[in-house]
N, C-alpha and C. Protein backbone atom coordinates (compact mmCIF):
# COMPACT_ATOMS: atom_id res chain seq x y z
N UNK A 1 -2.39 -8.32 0.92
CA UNK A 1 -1.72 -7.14 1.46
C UNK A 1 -1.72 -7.17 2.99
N UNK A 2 -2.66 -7.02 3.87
CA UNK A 2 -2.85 -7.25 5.02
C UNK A 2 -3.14 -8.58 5.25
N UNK A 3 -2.73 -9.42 6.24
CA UNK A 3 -2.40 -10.74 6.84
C UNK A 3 -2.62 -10.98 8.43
N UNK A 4 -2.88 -11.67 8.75
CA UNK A 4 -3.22 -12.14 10.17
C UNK A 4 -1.55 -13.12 10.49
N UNK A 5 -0.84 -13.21 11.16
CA UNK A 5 0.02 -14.25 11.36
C UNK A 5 0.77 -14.60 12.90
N UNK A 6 0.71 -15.83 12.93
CA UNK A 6 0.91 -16.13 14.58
C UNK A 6 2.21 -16.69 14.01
N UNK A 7 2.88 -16.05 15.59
CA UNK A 7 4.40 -16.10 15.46
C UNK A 7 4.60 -16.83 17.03
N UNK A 8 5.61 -17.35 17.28
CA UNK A 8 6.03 -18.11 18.55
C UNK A 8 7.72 -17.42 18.81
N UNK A 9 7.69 -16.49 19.93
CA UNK A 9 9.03 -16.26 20.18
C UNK A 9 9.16 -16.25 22.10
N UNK A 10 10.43 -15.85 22.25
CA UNK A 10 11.00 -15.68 23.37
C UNK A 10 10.74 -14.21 24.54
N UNK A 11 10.10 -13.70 24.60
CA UNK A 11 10.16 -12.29 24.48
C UNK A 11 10.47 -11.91 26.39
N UNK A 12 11.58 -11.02 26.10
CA UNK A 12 11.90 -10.23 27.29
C UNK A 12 11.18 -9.31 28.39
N UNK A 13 10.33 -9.53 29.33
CA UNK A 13 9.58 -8.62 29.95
C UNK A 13 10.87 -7.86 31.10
N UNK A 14 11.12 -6.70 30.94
CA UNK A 14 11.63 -5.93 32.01
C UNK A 14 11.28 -5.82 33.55
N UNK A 15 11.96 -5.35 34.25
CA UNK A 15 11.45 -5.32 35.61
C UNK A 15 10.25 -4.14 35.82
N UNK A 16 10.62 -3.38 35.18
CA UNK A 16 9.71 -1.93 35.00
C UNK A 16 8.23 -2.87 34.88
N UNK A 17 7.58 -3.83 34.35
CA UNK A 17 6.88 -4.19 33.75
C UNK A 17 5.91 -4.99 35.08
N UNK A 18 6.81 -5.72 35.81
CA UNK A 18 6.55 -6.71 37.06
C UNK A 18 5.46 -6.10 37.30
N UNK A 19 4.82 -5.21 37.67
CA UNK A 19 3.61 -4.78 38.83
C UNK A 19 2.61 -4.55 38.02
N UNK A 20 2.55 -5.58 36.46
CA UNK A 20 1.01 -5.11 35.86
C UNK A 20 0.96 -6.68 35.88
N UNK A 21 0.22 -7.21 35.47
CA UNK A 21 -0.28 -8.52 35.12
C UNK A 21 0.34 -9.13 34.28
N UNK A 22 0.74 -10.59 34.54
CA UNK A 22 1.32 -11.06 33.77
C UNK A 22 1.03 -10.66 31.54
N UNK A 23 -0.29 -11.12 31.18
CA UNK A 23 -1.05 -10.74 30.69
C UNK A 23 -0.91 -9.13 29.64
N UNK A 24 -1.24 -8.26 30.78
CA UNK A 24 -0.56 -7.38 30.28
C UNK A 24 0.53 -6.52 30.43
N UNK A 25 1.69 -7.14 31.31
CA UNK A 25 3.42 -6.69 31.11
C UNK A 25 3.44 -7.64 29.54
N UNK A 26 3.02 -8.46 29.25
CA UNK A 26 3.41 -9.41 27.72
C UNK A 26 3.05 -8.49 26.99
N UNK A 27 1.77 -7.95 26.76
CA UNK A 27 1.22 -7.70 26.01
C UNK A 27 2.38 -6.15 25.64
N UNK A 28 2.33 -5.40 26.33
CA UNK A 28 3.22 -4.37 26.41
C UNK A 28 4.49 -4.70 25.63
N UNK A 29 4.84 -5.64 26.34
CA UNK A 29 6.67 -5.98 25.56
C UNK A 29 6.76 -6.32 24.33
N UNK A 30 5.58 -7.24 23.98
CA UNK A 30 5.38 -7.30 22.47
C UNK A 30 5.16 -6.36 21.74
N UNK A 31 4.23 -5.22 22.12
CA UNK A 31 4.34 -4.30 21.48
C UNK A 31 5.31 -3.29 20.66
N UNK A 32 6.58 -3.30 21.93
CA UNK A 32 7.65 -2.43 21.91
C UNK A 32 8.67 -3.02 21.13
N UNK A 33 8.61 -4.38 21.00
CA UNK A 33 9.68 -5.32 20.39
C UNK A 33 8.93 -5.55 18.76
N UNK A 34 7.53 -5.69 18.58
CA UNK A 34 7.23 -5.68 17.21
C UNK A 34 6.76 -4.54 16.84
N UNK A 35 5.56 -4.21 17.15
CA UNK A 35 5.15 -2.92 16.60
C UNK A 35 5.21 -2.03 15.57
N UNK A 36 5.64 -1.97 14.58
CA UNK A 36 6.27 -0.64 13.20
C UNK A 36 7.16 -1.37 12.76
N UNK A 37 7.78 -2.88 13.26
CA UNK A 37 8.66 -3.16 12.59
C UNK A 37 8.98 -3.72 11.67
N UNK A 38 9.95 -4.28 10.69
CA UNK A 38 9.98 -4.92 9.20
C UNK A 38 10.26 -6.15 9.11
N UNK A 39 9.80 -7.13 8.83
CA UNK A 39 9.97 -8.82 8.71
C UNK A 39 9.93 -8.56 7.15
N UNK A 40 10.94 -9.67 7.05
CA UNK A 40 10.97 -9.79 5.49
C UNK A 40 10.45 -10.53 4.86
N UNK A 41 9.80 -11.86 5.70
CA UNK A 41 9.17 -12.62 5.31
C UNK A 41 7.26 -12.08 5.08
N UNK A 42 7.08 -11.48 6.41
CA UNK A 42 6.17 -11.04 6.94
C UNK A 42 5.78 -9.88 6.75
N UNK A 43 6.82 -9.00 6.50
CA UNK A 43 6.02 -7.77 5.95
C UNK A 43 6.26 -6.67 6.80
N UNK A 44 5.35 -5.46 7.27
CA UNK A 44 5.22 -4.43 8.43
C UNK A 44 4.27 -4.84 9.08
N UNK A 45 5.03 -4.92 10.51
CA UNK A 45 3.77 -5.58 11.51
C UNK A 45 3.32 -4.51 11.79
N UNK A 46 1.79 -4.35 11.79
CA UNK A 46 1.00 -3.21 11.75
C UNK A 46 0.85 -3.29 13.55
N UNK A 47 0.51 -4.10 14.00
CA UNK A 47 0.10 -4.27 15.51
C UNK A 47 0.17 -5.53 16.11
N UNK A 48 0.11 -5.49 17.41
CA UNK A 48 -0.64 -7.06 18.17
C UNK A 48 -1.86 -7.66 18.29
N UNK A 49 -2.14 -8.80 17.82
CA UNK A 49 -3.25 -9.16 18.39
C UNK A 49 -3.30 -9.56 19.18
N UNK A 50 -4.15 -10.89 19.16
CA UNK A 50 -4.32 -12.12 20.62
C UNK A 50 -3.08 -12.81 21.24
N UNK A 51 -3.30 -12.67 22.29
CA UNK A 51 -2.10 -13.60 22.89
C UNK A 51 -2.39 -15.03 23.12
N UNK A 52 -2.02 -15.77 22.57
CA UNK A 52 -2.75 -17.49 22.66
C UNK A 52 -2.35 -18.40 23.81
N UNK A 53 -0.78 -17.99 24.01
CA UNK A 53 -0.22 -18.34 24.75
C UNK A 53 1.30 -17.91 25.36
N UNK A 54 1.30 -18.18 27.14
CA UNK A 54 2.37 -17.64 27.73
C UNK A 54 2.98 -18.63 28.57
N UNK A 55 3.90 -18.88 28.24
CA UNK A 55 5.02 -20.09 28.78
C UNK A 55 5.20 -19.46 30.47
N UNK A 56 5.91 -20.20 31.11
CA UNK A 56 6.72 -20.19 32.29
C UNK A 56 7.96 -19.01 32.05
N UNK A 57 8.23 -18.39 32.94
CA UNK A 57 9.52 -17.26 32.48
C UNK A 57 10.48 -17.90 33.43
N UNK A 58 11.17 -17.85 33.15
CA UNK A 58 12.73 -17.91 33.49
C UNK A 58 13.45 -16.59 33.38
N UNK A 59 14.23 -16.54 34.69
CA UNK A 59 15.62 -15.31 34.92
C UNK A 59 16.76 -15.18 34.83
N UNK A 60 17.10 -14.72 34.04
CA UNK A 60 18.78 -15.08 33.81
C UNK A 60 19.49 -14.09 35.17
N UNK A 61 20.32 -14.83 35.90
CA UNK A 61 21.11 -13.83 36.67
C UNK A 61 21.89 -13.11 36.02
N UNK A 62 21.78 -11.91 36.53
CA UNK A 62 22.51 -10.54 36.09
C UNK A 62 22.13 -10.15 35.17
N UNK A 63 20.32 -10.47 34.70
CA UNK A 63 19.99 -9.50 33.60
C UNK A 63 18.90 -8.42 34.36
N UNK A 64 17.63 -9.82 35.21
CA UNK A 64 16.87 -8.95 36.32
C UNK A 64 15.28 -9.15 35.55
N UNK A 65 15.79 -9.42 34.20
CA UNK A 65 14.02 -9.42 33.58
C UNK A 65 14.11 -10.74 33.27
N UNK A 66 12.33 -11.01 33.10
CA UNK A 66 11.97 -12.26 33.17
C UNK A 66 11.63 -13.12 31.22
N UNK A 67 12.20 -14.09 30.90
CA UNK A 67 12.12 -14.29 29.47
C UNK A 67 10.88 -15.25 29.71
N UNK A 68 9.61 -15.32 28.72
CA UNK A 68 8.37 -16.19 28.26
C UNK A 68 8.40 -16.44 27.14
N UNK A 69 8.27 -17.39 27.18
CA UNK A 69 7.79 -18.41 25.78
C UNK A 69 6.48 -17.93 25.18
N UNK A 70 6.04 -17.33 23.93
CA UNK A 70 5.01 -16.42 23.79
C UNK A 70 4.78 -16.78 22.40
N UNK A 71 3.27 -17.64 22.47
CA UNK A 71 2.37 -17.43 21.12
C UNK A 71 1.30 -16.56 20.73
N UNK A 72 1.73 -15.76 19.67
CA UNK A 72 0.51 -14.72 19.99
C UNK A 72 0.33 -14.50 18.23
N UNK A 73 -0.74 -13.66 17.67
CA UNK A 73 -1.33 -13.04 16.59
C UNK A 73 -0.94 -11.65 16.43
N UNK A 74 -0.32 -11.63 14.58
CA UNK A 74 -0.13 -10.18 14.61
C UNK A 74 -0.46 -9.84 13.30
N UNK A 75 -1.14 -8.67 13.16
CA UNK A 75 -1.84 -8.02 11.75
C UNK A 75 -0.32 -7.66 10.73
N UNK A 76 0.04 -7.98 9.72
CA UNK A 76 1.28 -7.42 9.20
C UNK A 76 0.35 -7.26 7.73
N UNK A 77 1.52 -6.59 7.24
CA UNK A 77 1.18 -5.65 5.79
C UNK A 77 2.76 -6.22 4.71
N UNK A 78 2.13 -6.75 3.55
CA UNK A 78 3.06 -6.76 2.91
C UNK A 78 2.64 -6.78 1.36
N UNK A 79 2.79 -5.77 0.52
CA UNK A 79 2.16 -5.86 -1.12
C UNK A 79 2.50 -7.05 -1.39
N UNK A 80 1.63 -7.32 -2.70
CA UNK A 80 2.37 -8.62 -3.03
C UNK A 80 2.07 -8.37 -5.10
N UNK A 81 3.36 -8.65 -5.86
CA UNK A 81 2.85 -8.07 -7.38
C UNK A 81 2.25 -8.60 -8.41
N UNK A 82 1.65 -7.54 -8.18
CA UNK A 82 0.28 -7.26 -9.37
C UNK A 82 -0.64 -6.99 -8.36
N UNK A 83 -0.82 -7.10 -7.66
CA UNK A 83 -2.15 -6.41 -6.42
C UNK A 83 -2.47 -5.15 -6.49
N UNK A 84 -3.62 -5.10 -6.92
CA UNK A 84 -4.39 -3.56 -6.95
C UNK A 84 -4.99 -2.94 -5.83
N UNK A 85 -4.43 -1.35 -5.86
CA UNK A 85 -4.37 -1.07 -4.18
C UNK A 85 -4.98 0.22 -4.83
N UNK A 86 -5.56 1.39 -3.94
CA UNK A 86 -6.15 2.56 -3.99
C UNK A 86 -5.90 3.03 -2.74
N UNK A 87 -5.30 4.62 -3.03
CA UNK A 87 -4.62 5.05 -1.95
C UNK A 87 -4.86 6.73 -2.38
N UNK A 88 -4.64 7.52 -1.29
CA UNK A 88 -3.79 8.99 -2.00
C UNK A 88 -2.79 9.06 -2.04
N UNK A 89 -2.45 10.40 -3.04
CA UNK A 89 -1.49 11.17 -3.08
C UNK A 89 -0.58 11.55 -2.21
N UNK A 90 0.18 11.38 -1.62
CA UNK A 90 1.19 12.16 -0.36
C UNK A 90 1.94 13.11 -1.04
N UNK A 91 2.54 12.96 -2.22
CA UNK A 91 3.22 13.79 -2.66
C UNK A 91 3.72 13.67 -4.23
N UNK A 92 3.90 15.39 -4.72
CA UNK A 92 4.06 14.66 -6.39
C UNK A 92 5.83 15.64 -6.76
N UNK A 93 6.87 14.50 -7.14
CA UNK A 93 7.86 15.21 -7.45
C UNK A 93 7.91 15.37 -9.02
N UNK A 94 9.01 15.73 -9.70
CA UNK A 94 9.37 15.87 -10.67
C UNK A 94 9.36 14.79 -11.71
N UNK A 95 9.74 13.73 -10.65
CA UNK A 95 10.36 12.26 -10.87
C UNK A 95 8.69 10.95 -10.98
N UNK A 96 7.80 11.56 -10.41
CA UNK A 96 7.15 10.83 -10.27
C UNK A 96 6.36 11.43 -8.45
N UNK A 97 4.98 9.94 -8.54
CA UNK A 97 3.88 10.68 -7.59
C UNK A 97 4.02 9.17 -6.25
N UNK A 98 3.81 9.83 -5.10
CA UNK A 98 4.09 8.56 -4.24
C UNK A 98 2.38 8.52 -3.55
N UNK A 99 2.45 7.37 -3.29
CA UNK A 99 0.65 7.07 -3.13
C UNK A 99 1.03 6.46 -1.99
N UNK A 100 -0.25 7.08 -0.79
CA UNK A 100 0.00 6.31 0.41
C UNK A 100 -1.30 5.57 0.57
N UNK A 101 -1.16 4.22 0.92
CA UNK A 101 -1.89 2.73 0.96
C UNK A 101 -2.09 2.28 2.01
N UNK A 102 -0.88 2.33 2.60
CA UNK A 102 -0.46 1.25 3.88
C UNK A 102 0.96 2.49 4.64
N UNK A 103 1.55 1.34 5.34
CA UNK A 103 2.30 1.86 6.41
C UNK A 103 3.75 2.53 5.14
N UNK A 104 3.98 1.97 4.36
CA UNK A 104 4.89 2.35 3.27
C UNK A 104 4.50 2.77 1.64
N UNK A 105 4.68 3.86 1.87
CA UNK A 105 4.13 5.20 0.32
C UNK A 105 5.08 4.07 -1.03
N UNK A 106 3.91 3.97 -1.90
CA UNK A 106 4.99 3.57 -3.07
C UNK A 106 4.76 4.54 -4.31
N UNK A 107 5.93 4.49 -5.23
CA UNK A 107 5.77 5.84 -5.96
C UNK A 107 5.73 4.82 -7.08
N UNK A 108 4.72 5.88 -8.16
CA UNK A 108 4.15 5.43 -9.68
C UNK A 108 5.59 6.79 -10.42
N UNK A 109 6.73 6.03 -11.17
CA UNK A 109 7.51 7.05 -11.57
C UNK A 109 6.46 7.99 -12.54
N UNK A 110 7.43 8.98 -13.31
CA UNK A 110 6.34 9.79 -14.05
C UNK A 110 5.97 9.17 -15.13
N UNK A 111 6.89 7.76 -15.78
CA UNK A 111 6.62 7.41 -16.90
C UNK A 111 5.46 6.20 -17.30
N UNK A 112 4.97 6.06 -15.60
CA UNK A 112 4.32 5.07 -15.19
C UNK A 112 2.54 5.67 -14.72
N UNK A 113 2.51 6.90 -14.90
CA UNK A 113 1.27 7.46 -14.61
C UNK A 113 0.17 7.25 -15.47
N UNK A 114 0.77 7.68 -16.58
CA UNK A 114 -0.61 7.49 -17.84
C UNK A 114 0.40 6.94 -19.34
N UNK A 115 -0.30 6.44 -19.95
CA UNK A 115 0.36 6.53 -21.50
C UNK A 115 0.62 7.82 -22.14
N UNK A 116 -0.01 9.04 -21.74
CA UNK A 116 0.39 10.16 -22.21
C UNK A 116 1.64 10.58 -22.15
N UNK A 117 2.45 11.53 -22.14
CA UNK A 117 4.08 12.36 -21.80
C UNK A 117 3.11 13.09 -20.56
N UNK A 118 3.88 13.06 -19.13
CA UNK A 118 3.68 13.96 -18.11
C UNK A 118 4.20 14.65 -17.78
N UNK A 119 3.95 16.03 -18.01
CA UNK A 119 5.11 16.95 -17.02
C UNK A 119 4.91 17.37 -15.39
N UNK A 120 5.64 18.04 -14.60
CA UNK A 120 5.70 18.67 -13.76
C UNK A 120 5.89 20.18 -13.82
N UNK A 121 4.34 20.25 -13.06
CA UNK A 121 4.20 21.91 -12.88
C UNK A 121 4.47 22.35 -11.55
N UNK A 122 5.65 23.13 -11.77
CA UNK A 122 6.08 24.04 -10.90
C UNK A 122 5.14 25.10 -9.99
N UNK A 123 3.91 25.59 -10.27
CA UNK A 123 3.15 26.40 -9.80
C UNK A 123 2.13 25.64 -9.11
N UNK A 124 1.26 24.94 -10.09
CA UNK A 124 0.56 23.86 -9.10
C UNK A 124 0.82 22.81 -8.07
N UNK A 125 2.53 22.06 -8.92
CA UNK A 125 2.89 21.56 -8.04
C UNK A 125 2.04 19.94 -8.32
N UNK A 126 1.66 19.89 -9.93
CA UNK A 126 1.05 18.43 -9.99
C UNK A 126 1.61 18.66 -11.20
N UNK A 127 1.05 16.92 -11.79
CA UNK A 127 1.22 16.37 -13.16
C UNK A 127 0.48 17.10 -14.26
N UNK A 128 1.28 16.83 -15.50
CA UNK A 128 -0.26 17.46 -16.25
C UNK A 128 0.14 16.69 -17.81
N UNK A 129 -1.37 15.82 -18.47
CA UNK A 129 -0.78 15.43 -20.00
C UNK A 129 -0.53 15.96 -20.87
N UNK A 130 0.22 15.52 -21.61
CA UNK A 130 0.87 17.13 -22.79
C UNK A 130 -0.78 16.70 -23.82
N UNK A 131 -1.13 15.54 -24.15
CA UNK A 131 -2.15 15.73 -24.77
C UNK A 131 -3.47 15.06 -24.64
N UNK A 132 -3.67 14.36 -23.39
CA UNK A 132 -4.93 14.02 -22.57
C UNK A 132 -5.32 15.18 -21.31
N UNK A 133 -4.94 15.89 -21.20
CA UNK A 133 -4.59 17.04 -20.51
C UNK A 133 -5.13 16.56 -19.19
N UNK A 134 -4.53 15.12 -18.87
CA UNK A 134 -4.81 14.84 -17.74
C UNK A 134 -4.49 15.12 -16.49
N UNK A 135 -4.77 15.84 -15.07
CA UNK A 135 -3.94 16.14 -14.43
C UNK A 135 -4.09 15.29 -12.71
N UNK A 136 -2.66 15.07 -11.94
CA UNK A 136 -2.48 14.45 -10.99
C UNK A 136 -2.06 15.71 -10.06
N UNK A 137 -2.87 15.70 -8.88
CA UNK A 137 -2.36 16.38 -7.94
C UNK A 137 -2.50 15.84 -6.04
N UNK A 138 -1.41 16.19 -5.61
CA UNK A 138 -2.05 16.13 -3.81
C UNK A 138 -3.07 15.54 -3.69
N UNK A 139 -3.70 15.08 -2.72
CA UNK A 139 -4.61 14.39 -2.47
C UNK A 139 -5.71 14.19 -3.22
N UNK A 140 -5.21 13.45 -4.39
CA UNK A 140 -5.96 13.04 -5.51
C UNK A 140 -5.99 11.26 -4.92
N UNK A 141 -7.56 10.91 -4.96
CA UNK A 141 -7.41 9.46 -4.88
C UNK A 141 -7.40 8.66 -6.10
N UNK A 142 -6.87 7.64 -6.14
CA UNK A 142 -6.29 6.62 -7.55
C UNK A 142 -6.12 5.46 -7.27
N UNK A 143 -6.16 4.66 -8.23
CA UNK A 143 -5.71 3.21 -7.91
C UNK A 143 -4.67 2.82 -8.87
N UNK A 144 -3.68 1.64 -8.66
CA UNK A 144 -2.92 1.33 -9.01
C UNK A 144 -2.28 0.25 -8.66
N UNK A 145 -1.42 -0.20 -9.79
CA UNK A 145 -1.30 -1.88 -9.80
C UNK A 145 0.51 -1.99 -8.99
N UNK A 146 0.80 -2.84 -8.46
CA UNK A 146 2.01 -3.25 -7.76
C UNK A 146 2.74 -3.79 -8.55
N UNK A 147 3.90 -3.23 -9.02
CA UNK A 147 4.93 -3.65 -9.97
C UNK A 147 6.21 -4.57 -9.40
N UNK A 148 6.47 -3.93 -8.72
CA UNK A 148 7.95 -4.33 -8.06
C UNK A 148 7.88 -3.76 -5.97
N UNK A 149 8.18 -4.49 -5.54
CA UNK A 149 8.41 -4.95 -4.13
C UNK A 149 9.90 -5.42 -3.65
N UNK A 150 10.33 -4.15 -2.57
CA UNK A 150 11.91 -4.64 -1.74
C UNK A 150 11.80 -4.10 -0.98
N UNK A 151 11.90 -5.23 -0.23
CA UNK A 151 12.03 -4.86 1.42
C UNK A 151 13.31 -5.25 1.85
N UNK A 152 13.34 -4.02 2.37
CA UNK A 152 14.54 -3.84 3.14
C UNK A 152 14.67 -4.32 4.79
N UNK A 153 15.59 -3.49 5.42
CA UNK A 153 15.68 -3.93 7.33
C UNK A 153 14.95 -3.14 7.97
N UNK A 154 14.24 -1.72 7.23
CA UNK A 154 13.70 -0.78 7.48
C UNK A 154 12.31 -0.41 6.98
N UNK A 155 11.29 -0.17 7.02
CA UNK A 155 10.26 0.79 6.42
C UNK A 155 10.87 1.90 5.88
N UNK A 156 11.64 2.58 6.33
CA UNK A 156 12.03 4.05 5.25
C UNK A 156 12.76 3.38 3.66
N UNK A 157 13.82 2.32 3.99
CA UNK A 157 14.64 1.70 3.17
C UNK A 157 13.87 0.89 2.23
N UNK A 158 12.89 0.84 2.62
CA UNK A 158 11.80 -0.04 1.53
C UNK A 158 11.29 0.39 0.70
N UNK A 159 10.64 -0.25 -1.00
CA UNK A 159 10.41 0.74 -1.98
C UNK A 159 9.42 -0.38 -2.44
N UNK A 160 8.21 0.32 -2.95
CA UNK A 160 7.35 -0.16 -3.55
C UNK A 160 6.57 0.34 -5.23
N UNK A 161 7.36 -0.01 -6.21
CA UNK A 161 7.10 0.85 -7.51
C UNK A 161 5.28 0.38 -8.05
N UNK A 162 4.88 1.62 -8.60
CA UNK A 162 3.53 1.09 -9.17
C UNK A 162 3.44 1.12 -10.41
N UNK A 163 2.01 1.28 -11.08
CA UNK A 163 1.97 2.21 -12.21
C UNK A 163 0.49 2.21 -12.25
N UNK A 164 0.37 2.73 -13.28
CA UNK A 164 -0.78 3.49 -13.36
C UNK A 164 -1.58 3.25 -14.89
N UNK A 165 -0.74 3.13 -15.56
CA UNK A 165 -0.94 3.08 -17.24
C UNK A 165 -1.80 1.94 -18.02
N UNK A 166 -2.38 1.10 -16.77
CA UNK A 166 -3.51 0.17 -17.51
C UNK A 166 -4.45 0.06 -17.17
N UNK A 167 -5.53 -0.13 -18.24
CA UNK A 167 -6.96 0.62 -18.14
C UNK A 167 -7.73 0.17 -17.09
N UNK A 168 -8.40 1.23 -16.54
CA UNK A 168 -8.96 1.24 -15.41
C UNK A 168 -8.56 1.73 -13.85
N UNK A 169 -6.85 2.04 -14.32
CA UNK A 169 -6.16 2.21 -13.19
C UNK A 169 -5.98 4.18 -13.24
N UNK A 170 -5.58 4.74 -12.20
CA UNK A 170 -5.75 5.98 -12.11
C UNK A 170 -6.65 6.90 -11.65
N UNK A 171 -7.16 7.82 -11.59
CA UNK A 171 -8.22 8.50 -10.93
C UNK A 171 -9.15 7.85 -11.99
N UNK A 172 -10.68 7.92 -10.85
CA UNK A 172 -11.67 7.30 -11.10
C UNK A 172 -12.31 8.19 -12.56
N UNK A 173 -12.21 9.63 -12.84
CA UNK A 173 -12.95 10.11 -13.86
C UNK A 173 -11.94 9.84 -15.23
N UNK A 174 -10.56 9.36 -14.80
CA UNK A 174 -9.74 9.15 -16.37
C UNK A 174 -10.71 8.02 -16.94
N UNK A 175 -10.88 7.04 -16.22
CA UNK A 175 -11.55 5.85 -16.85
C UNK A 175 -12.83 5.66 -16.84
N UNK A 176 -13.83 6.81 -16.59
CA UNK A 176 -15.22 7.54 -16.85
C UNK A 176 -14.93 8.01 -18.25
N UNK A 177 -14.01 8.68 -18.28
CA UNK A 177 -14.04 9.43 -19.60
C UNK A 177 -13.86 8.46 -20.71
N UNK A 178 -12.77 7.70 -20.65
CA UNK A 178 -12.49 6.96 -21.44
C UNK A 178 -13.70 5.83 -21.73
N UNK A 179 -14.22 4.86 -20.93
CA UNK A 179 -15.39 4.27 -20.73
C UNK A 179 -16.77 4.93 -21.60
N UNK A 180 -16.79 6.26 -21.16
CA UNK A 180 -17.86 7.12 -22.51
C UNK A 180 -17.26 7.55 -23.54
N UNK A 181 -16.29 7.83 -23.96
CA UNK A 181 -16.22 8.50 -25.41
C UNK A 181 -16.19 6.45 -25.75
N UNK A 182 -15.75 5.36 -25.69
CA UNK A 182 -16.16 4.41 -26.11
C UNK A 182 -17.59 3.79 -26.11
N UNK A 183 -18.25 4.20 -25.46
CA UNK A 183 -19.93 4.21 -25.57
C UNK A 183 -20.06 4.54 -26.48
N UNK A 184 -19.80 6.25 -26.40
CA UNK A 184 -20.34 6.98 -28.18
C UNK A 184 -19.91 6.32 -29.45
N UNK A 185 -18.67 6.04 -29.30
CA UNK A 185 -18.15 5.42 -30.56
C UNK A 185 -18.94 4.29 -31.16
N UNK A 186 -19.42 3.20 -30.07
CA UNK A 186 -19.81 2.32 -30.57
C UNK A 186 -21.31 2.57 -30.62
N UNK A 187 -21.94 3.38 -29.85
CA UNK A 187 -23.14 3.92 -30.61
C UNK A 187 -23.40 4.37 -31.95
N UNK A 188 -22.12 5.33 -32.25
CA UNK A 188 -22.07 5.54 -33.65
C UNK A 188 -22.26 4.16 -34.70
N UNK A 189 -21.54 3.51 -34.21
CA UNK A 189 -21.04 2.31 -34.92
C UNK A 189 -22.07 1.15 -35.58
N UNK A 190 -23.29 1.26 -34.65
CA UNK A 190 -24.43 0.86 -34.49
C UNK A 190 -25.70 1.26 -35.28
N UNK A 191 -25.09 2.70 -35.97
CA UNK A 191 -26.68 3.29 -36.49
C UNK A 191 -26.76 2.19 -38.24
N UNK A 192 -28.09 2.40 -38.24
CA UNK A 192 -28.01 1.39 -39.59
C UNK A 192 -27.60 2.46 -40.74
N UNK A 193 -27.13 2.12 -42.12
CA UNK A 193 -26.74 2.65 -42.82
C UNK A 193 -27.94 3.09 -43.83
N UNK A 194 -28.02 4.52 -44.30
CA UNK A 194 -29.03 4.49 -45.38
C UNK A 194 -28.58 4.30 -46.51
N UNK A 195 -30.22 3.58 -46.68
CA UNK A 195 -30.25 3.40 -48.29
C UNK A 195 -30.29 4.11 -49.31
N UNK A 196 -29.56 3.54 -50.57
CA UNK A 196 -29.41 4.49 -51.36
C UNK A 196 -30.99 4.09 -52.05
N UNK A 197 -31.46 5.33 -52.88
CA UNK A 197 -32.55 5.33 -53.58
C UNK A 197 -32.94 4.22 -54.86
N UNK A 198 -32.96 3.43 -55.08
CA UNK A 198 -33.09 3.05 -56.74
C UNK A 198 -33.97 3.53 -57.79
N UNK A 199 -32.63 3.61 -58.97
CA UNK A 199 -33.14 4.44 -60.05
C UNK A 199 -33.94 3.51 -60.65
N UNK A 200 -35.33 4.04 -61.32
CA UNK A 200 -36.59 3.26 -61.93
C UNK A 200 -35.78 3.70 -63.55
């Protein structure tokens, strides 16, 4: 999900920039040029790291800013499927609940929450099982598995589907509960059987 990756580009320092240090006018421009943005290969670059290296700049007449040859380190974010992630709640629609992880919320539809039927309650404003009477709300924390991944040119345009519906996945007390009533069972399961009496 999160990645370290060194990239080698061209990058534009402005004139505005000239009167800090070479060092850090780079560091700055990289920022503004990657920062929040979407690689498709790469993912959401979360930030900058190290700068490894800074070329010679060259000026193009009639632009005024100076271009460097620039190797540097950058933290990016990209799911990858079947990866199990734990996040909250941001929000729960009708349609389904969106879980925030990382820099991009992915939504578990409603049919993807539990094996139960889920509805949406209008008053609370969460999920609820018609017969595990399980319920999802707002900043409920959960985990959940990565189904499907598209990235788009954008972070808003990007969609990340989950689900929720295999064991172990979901808020931490669904699979407490479930985990003990299977204890008991097989405790039951375990007692020795009595004997019947024999008739003399």
């Amino acid at each position: 999900m999160y990645n370290i990756a060194t990239i080698s580009d061209i990058i534009r320092i402005p004139p505005k920039l000239f009167t800090e240090s070479i060092e850090g006018s780079v560091k700055k421009a990289l920022q503004e040029q990657y920062e929040g943005k979407l690689d498709r290969d790469l993912g959401v670059i979360i930030t900058v790291g190290e700068i490894k290296d800074i070329g010679d700049g060259k000026i193009i007449p009639g632009d005024g800013a100076a271009y460097h040859t620039v190797v540097f380190d950058t933290i990016t974010f990209k799911p990858e499927i079947h990866e199990v992630v734990r996040g909250k709640i941001s929000e729960i629609t009708e349609f389904g609940a969106f879980i925030q992880f990382g820099p991009i919320d992915g939504l578990v539809h409603v049919s993807q929450v539990t094996d139960d039927f889920m509805s949406y309650n209008d008053k609370t404003g969460g999920l609820a099982g018609k017969e595990s009477k399980k319920i999802l709300k707002k900043d409920d924390m959960v985990t959940a598995r990565v189904i499907a991944v598209s990235m788009k040119t954008t972070v808003t345009e990007s969609k990340i589907n989950l689900t929720m519906r295999q064991e172990g996945l979901g808020k931490k007390e669904w699979y407490k509960e479930k985990k003990g009533k299977g204890e008991k069972e097989e405790k039951a399961e375990k007692k020795p059987a009595k004997k019947k009496k024999e008739a003399k």
